[in-house]
Structures are given as structure tokens and as C-alpha cells.
C-alpha atoms as a PDB file:
ATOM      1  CA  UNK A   1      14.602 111.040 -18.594  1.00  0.00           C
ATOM      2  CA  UNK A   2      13.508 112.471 -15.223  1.00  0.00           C
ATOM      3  CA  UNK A   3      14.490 111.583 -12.302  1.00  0.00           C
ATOM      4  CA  UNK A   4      14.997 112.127  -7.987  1.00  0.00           C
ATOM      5  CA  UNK A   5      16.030 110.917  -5.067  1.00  0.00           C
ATOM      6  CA  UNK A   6      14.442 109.454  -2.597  1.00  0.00           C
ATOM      7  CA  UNK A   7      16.206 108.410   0.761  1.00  0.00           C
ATOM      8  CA  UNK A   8      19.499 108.308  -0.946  1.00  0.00           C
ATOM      9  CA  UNK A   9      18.152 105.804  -3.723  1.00  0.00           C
ATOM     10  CA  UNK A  10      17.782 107.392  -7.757  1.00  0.00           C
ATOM     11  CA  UNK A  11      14.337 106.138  -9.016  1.00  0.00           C
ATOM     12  CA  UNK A  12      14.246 106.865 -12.700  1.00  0.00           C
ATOM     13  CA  UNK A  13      11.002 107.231 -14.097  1.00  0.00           C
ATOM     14  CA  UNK A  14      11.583 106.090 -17.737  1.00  0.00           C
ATOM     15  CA  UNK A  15      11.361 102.450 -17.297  1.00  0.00           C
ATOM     16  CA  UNK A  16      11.056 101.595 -20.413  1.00  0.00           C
ATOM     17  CA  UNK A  17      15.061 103.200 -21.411  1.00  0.00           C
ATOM     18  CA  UNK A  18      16.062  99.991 -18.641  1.00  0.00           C
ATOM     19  CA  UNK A  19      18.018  96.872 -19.836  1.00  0.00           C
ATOM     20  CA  UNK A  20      16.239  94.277 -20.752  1.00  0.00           C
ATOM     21  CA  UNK A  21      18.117  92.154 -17.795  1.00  0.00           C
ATOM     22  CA  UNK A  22      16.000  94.416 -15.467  1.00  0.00           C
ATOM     23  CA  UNK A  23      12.812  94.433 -17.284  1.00  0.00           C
ATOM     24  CA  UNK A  24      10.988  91.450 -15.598  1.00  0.00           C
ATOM     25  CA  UNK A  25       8.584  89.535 -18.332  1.00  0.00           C
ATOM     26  CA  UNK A  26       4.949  88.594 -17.951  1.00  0.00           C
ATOM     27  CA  UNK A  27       4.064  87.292 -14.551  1.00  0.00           C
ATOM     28  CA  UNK A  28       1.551  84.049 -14.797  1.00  0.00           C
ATOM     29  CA  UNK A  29      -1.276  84.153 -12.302  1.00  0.00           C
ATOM     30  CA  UNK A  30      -2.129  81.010 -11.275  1.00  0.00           C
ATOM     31  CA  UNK A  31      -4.670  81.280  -8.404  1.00  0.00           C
ATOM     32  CA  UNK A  32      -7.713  82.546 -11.122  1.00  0.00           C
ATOM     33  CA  UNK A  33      -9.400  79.785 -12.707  1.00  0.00           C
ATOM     34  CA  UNK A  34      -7.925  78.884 -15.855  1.00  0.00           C
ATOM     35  CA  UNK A  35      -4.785  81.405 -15.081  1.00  0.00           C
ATOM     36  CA  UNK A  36      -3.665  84.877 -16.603  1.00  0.00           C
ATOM     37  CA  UNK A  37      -0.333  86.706 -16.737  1.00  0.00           C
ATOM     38  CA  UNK A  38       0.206  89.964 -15.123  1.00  0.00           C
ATOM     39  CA  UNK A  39       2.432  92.407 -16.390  1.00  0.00           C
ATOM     40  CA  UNK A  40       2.526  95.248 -14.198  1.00  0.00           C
ATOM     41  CA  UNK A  41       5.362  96.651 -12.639  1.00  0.00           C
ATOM     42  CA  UNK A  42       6.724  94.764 -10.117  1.00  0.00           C
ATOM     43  CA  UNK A  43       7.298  98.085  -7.581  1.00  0.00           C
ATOM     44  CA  UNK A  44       5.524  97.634  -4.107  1.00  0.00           C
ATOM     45  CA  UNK A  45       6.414  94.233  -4.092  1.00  0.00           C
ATOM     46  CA  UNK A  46       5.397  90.815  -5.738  1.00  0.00           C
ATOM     47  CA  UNK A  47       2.859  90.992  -8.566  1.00  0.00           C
ATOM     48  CA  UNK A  48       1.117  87.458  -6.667  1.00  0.00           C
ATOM     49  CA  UNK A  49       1.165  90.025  -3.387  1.00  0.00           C
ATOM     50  CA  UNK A  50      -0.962  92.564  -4.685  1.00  0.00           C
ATOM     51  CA  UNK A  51      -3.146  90.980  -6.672  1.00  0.00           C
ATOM     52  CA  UNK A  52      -4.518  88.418  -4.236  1.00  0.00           C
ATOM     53  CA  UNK A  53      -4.990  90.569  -1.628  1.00  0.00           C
ATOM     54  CA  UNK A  54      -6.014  88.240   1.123  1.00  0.00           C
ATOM     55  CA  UNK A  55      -5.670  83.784   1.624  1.00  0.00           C
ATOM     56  CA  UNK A  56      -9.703  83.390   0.977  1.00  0.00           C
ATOM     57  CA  UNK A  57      -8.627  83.111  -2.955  1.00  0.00           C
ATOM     58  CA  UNK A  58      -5.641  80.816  -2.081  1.00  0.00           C
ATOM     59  CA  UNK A  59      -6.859  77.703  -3.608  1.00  0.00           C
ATOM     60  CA  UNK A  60      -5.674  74.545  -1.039  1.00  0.00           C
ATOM     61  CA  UNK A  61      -5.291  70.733  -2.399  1.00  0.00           C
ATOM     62  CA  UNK A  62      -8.348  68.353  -2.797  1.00  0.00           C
ATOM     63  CA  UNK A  63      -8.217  65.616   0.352  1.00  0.00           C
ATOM     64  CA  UNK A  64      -7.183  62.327  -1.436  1.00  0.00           C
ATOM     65  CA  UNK A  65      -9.602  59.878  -0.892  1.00  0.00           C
ATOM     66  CA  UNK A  66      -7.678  56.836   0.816  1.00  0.00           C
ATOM     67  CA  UNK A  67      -9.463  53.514   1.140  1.00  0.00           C
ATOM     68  CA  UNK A  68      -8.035  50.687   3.579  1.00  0.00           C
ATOM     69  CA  UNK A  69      -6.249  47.866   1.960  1.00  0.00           C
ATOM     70  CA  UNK A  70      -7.793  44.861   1.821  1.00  0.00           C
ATOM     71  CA  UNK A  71      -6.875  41.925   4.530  1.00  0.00           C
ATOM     72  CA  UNK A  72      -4.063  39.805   2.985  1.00  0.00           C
ATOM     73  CA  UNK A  73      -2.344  36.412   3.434  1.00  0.00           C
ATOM     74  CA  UNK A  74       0.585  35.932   3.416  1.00  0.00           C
ATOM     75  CA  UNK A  75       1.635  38.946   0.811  1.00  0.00           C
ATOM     76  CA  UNK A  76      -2.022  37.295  -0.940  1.00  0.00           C
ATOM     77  CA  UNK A  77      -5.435  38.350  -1.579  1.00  0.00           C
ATOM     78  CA  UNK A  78      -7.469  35.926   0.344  1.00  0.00           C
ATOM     79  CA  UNK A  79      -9.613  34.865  -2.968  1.00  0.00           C
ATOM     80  CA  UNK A  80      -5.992  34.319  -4.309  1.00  0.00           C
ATOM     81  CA  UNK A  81      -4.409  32.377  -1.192  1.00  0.00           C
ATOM     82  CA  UNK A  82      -7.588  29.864  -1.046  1.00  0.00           C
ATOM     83  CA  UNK A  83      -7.304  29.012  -4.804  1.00  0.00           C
ATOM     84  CA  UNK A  84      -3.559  28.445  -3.676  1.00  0.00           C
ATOM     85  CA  UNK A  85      -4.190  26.109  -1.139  1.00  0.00           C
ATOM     86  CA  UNK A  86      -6.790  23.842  -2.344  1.00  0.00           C
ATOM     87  CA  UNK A  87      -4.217  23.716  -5.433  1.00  0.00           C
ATOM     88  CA  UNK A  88      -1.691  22.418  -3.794  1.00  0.00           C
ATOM     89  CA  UNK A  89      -4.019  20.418  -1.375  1.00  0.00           C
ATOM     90  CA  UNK A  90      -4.871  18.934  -4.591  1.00  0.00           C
ATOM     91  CA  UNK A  91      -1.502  18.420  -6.056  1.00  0.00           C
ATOM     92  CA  UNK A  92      -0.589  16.283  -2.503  1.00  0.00           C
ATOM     93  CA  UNK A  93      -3.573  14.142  -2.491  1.00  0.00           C
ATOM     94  CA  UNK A  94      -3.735  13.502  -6.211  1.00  0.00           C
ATOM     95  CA  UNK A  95       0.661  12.613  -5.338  1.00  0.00           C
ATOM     96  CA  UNK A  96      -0.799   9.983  -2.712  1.00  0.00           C
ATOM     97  CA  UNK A  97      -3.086   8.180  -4.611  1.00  0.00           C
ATOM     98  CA  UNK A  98      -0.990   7.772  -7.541  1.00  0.00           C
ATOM     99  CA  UNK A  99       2.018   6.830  -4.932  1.00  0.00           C
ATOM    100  CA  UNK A 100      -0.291   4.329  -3.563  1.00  0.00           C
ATOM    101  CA  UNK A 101      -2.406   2.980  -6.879  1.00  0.00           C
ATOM    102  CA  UNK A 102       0.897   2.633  -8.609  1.00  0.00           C
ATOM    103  CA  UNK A 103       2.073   0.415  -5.840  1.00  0.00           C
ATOM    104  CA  UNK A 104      -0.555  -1.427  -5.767  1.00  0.00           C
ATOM    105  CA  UNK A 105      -0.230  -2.067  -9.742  1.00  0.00           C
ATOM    106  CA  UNK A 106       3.106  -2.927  -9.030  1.00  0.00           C
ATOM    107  CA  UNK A 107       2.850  -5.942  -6.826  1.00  0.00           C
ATOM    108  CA  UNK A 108      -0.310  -7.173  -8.486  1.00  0.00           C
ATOM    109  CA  UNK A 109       1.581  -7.324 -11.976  1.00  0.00           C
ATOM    110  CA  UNK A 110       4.798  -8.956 -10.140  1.00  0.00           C
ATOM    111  CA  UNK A 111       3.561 -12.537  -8.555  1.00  0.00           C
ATOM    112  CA  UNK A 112       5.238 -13.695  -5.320  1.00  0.00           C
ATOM    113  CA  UNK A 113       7.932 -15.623  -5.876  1.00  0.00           C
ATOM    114  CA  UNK A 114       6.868 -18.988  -4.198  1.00  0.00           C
ATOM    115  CA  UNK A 115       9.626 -20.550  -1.684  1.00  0.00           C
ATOM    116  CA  UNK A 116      10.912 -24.306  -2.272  1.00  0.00           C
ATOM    117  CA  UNK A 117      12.856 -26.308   0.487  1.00  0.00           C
ATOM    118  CA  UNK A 118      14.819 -29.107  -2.041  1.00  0.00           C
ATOM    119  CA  UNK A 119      14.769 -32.582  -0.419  1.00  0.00           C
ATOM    120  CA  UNK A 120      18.241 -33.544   0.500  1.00  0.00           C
ATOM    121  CA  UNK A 121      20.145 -36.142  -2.476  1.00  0.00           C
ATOM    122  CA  UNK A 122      18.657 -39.163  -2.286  1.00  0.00           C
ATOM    123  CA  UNK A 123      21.042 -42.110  -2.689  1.00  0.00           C
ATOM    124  CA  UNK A 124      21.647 -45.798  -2.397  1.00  0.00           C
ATOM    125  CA  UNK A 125      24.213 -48.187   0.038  1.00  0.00           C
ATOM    126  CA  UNK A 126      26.205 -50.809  -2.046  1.00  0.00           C
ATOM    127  CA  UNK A 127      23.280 -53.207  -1.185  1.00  0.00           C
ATOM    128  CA  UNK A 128      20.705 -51.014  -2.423  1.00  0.00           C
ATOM    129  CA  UNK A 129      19.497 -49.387   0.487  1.00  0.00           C
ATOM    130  CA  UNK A 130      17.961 -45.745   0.181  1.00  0.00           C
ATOM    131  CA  UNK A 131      19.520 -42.776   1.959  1.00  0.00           C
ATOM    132  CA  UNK A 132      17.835 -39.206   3.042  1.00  0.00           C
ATOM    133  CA  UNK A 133      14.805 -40.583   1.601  1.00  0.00           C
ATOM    134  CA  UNK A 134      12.340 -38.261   3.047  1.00  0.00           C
ATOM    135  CA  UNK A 135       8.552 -38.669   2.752  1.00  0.00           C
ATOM    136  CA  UNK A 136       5.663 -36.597   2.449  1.00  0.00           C
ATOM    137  CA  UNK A 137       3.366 -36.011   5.447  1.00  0.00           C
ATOM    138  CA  UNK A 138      -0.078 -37.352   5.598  1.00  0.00           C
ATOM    139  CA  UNK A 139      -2.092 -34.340   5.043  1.00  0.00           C
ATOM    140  CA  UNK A 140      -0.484 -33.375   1.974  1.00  0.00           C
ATOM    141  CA  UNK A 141      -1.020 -36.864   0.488  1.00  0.00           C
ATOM    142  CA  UNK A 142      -4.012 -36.917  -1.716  1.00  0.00           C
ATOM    143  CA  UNK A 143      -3.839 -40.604  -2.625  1.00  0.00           C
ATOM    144  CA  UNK A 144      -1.344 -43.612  -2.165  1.00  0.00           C
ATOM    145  CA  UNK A 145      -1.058 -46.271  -5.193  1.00  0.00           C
ATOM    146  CA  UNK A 146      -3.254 -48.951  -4.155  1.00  0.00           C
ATOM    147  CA  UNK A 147      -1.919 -52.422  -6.094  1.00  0.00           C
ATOM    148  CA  UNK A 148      -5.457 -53.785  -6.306  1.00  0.00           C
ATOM    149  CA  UNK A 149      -6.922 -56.254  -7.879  1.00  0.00           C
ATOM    150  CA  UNK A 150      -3.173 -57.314  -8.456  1.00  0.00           C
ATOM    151  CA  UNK A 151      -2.937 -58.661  -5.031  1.00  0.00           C
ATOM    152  CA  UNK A 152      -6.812 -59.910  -4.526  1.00  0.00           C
ATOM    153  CA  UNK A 153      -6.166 -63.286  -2.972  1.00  0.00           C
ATOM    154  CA  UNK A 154      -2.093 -63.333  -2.399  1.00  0.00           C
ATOM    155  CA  UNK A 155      -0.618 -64.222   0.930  1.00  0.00           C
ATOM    156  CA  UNK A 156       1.725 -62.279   2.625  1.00  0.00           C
ATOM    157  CA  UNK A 157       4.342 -63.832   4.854  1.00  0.00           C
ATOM    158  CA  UNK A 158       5.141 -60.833   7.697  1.00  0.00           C
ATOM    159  CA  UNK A 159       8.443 -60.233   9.364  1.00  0.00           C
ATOM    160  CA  UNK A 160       7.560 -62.411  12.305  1.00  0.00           C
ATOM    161  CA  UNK A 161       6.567 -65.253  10.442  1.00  0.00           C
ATOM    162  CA  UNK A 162       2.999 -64.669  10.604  1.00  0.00           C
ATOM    163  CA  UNK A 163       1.097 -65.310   7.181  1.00  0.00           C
ATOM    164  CA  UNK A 164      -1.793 -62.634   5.997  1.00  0.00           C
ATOM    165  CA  UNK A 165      -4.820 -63.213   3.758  1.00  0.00           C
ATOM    166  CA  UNK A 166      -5.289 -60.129   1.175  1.00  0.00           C
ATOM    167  CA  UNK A 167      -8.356 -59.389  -0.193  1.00  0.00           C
ATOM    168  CA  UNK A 168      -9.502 -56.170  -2.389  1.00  0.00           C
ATOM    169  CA  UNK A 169     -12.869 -57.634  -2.070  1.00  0.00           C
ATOM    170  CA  UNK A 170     -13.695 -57.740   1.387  1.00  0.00           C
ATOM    171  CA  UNK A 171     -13.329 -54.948   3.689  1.00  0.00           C
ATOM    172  CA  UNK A 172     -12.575 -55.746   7.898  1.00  0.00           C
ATOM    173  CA  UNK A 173     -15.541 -53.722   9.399  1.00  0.00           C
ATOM    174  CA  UNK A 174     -15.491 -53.055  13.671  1.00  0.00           C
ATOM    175  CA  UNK A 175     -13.310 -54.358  16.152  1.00  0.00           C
ATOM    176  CA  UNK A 176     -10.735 -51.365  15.689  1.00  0.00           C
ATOM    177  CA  UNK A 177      -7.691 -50.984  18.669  1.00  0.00           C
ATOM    178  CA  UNK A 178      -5.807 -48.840  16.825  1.00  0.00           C
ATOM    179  CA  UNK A 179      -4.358 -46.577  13.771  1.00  0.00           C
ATOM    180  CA  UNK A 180      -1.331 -45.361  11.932  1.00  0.00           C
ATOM    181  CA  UNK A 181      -0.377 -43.339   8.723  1.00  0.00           C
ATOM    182  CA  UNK A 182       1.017 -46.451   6.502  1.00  0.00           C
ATOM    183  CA  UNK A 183       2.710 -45.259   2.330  1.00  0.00           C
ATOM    184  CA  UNK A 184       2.088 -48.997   1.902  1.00  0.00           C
ATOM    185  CA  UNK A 185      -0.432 -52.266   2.582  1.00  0.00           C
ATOM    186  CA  UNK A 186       2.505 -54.316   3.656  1.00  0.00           C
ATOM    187  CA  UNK A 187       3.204 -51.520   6.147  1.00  0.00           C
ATOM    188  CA  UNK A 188      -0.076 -51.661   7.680  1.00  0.00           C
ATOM    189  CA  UNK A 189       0.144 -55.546   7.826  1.00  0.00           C
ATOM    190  CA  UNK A 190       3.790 -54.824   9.779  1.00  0.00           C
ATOM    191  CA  UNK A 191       2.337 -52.847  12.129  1.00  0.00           C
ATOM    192  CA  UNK A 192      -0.352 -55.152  13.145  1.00  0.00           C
ATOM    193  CA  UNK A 193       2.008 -57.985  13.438  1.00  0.00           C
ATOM    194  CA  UNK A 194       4.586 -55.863  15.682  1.00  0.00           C
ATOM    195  CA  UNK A 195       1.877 -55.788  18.177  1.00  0.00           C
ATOM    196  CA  UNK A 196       1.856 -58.994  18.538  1.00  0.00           C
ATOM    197  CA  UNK A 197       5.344 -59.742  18.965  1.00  0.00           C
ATOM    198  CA  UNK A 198       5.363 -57.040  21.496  1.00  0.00           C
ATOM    199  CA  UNK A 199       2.387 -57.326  23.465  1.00  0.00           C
ATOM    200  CA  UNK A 200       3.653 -61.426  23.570  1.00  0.00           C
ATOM    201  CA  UNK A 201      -0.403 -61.931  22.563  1.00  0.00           C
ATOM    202  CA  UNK A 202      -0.275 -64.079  19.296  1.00  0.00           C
ATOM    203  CA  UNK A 203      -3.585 -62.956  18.048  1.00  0.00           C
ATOM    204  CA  UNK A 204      -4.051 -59.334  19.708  1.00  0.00           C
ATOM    205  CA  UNK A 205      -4.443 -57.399  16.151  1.00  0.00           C
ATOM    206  CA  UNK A 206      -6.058 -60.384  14.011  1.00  0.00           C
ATOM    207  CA  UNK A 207      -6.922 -57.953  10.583  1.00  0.00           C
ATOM    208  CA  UNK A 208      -6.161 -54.763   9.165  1.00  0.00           C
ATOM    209  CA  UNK A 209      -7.646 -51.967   6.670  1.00  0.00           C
ATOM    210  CA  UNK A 210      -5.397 -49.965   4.376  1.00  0.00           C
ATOM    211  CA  UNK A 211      -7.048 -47.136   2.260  1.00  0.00           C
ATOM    212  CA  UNK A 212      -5.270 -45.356  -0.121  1.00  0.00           C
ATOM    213  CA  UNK A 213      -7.327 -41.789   0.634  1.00  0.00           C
ATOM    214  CA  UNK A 214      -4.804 -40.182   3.086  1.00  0.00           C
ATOM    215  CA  UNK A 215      -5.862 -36.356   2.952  1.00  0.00           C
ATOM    216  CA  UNK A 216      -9.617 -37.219   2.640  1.00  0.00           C
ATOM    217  CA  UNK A 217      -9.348 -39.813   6.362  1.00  0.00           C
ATOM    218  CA  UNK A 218      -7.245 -36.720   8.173  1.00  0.00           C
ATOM    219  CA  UNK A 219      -9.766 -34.127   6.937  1.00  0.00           C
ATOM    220  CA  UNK A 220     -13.073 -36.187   8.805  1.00  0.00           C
ATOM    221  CA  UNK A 221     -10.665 -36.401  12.032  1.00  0.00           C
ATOM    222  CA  UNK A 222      -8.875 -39.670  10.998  1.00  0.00           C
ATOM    223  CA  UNK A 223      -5.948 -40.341  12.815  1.00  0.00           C
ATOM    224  CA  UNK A 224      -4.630 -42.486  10.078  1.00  0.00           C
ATOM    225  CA  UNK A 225      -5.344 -44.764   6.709  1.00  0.00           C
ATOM    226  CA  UNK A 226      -4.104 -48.356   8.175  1.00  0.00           C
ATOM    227  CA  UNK A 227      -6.838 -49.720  10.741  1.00  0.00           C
ATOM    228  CA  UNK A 228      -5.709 -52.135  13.344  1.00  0.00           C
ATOM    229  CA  UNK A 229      -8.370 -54.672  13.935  1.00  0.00           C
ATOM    230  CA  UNK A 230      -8.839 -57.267  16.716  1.00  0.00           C
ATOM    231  CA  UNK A 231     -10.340 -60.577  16.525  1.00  0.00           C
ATOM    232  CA  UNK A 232     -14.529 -58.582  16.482  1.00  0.00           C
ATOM    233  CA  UNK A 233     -14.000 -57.302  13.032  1.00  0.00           C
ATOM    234  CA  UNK A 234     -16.869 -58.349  10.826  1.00  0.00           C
ATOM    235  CA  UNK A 235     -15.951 -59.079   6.710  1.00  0.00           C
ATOM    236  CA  UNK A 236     -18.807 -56.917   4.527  1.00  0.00           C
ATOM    237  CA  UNK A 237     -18.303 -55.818   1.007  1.00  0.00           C
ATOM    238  CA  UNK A 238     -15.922 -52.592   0.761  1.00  0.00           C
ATOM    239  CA  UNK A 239     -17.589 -49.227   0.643  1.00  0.00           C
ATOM    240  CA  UNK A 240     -16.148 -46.706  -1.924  1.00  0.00           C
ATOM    241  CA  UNK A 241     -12.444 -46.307  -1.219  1.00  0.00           C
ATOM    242  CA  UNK A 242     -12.080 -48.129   1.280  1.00  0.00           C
ATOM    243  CA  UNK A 243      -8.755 -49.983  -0.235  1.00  0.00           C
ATOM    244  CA  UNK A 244      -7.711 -53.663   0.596  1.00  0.00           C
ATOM    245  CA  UNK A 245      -7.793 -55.184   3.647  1.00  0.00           C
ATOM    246  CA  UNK A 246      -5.178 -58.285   5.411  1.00  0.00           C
ATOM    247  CA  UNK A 247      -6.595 -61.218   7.880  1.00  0.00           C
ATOM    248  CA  UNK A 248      -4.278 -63.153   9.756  1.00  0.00           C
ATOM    249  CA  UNK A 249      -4.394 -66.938   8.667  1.00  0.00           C
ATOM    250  CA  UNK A 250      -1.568 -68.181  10.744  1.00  0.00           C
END
């Protein structure tokens, strides 16, 4: 094997008598199309180095070709974020109409409880006498009993001595001075005869008119169902429900 020296350094030659440690394998050239390997000797520097010869051959990465993102809301894609808020617009308006039609169910299936006042205990003195006794008032008062033709022609004797004709045949037209809300005929007749007592006139209310239609006389602006009558009231036949009627007689 031949060899000299060259600047101090040994350059043998025989290459091929080398270890294999310092025999460098095939070198793969990767800037030709499809690649080769190059196995020349690697003297005068790196096989790449002398084959390319100059950076026109050096092949350079493809620009990647980067679109913008699309707009989003809130971390969504706007299609996506519109279906998600008319959902739950939905969802809260469907929530309020069932809130408010199951309400609604609910009070029309439970009826108001109606209110009742109870009438204080009614009771009675050793003698008889009623206590708390409370009445209805007039308006609610469809109709009173009305004891006719049981009393057609009776007299009745009032508290100041003064004696009454009754009559469920003859009704005591005209002539009205005055009128009360009366539960009973002898009532009315009461009142009549208190007037005169107290107006010291013996025959200032001479007749009266009870009807038994309370609620029906207050609706048409009545002011009451016993008519006080002086002496001008005029005896015709009695309309339809116009009750009994009292005429003094001494």
C-alpha cells in the first residue's frame, strides 16, 4: 500500500485496506427529484457540497396557504350560536306559558271558597222573648209570607187602641205621606198608627199598603213595601202583587 506525506499528515492511498469504522456508507441525495445515494469518497469535503454546486437546486418549502378564521361568538360559529339562542329563547317562552296556563288550570279547577258571617245564637228570655235575632235587609229579600186570604176581612186592634179593617181584596190607591221596609202587615199597620200618636193628629195616616215583593219595590226605586196613606187614598181592585192593605175604622 503506497503512501506520502503531505504537510505532516500520511494519506494512504489504498482505501479500501481501511476499517470499516472509517469507511463512510452510501450518502442519500435528497435535493434530485425522487432522490439517489452517492457513494463517492467523501475527500474535499461533504458529498451534498460538491454535488450541488450552487443554492439554485436547493429546493425551499411550499407557502402554506392560510385562510382567516371565520368570525365567532362566543367560542361559536355564528350559524351555531343563533340555533343556540332561539333554542333557549324557546325553552323560556315555552317555560312561561306553561307557568302561566298551568296556573290558570289551577284556579279554574279549585272554586273560591265562598265566605259566611254566622248570625249570632239566637235565644229566648224566660217570657219568650227573642234575643240577637237579626234580620235580613230589604234588598236581599225576595218575598215576605203574605197571610192572605187568611186575614181577608179580620180586624186588627193596634197598640194605641186604634182598630184596622184588612182586606186582601182591595188595594189603598193615592194619598201616600210616607214609606218604610215592614217583615210583617201588622208592622206596617204599627207604623201608621205611631204617627198618629205622635203627630197628636188622630187621623193623619188613615190606610196602609203592605206588599210582600221587597227586592222587586227597591229595584224600581222604592223606598219601601209598607205605604203610609192619608185620608185621599182611593179603594180599586189590587194589581198583581200588590199584597193586603189596612183602613182605619176607629
Amino acid at each position: 500500500m503506497a503512501s506520502h506525506m503531505e504537510s505532516g499528515l500520511e494519506v494512504r492511498e489504498d482505501a479500501s485496506r481501511l476499517p470499516e469504522s472509517y469507511m463512510p456508507g452510501p450518502q442519500k441525495d435528497s435535493s434530485a427529484a425522487g432522490g439517489h445515494y452517492y457513494n463517492g469518497p467523501l475527500l474535499g469535503g461533504h458529498p451534498y457540497d460538491q454535488h450541488m454546486g450552487s443554492n439554485q437546486h436547493i429546493k425551499t418549502p411550499e407557502k402554506e396557504d392560510v385562510r382567516p378564521l371565520a368570525p365567532r361568538i362566543c367560542g361559536l360559529s355564528p350559524l351555531l350560536f343563533g340555533l343556540t339562542t332561539a333554542l333557549t329563547a324557546a325553552l323560556i317562552v315555552g317555560a312561561a306559558v306553561g307557568g302561566g296556563l298551568g296556573s290558570a288550570l289551577a284556579h279554574a279547577k279549585t272554586p273560591p271558597t265562598p265566605t259566611t258571617t254566622s248570625p249570632p245564637t239566637v235565644s229566648t228570655t224566660p217570657t219568650g222573648l227573642l234575643t240577637n235575632y237579626t234580620v235580613a235587609p230589604g234588598p236581599s229579600i225576595s218575598s215576605l209570607p203574605l197571610p192572605c186570604p187568611a186575614v181577608d176581612g179580620n180586624t186588627y186592634t193596634s197598640l194605641n187602641g186604634q182598630t184596622w179593617a184588612v182586606s186582601c181584596a182591595v188595594e189603598q190607591a193615592n194619598g201616600d205621606i210616607g214609606s218604610l221596609l215592614a217583615y210583617t202587615y201588622t208592622d206596617c199597620v204599627e207604623a201608621c198608627a205611631a204617627m198618629n200618636r205622635w203627630q197628636r193628629v188622630e187621623r193623619a195616616c188613615e190606610s196602609v199598603q203592605f206588599s210582600a215583593r221587597v227586592a222587586t219595590i227597591v229595584e224600581h226605586g222604592g223606598f219601601g213595601n209598607c205605604y203610609l196613606k192619608n185620608g185621599s187614598a182611593v179603594a180599586v181592585k189590587p194589581s198583581e202583587g200588590a199584597g193586603l192593605s189596612a183602613k182605619l175604622t176607629g
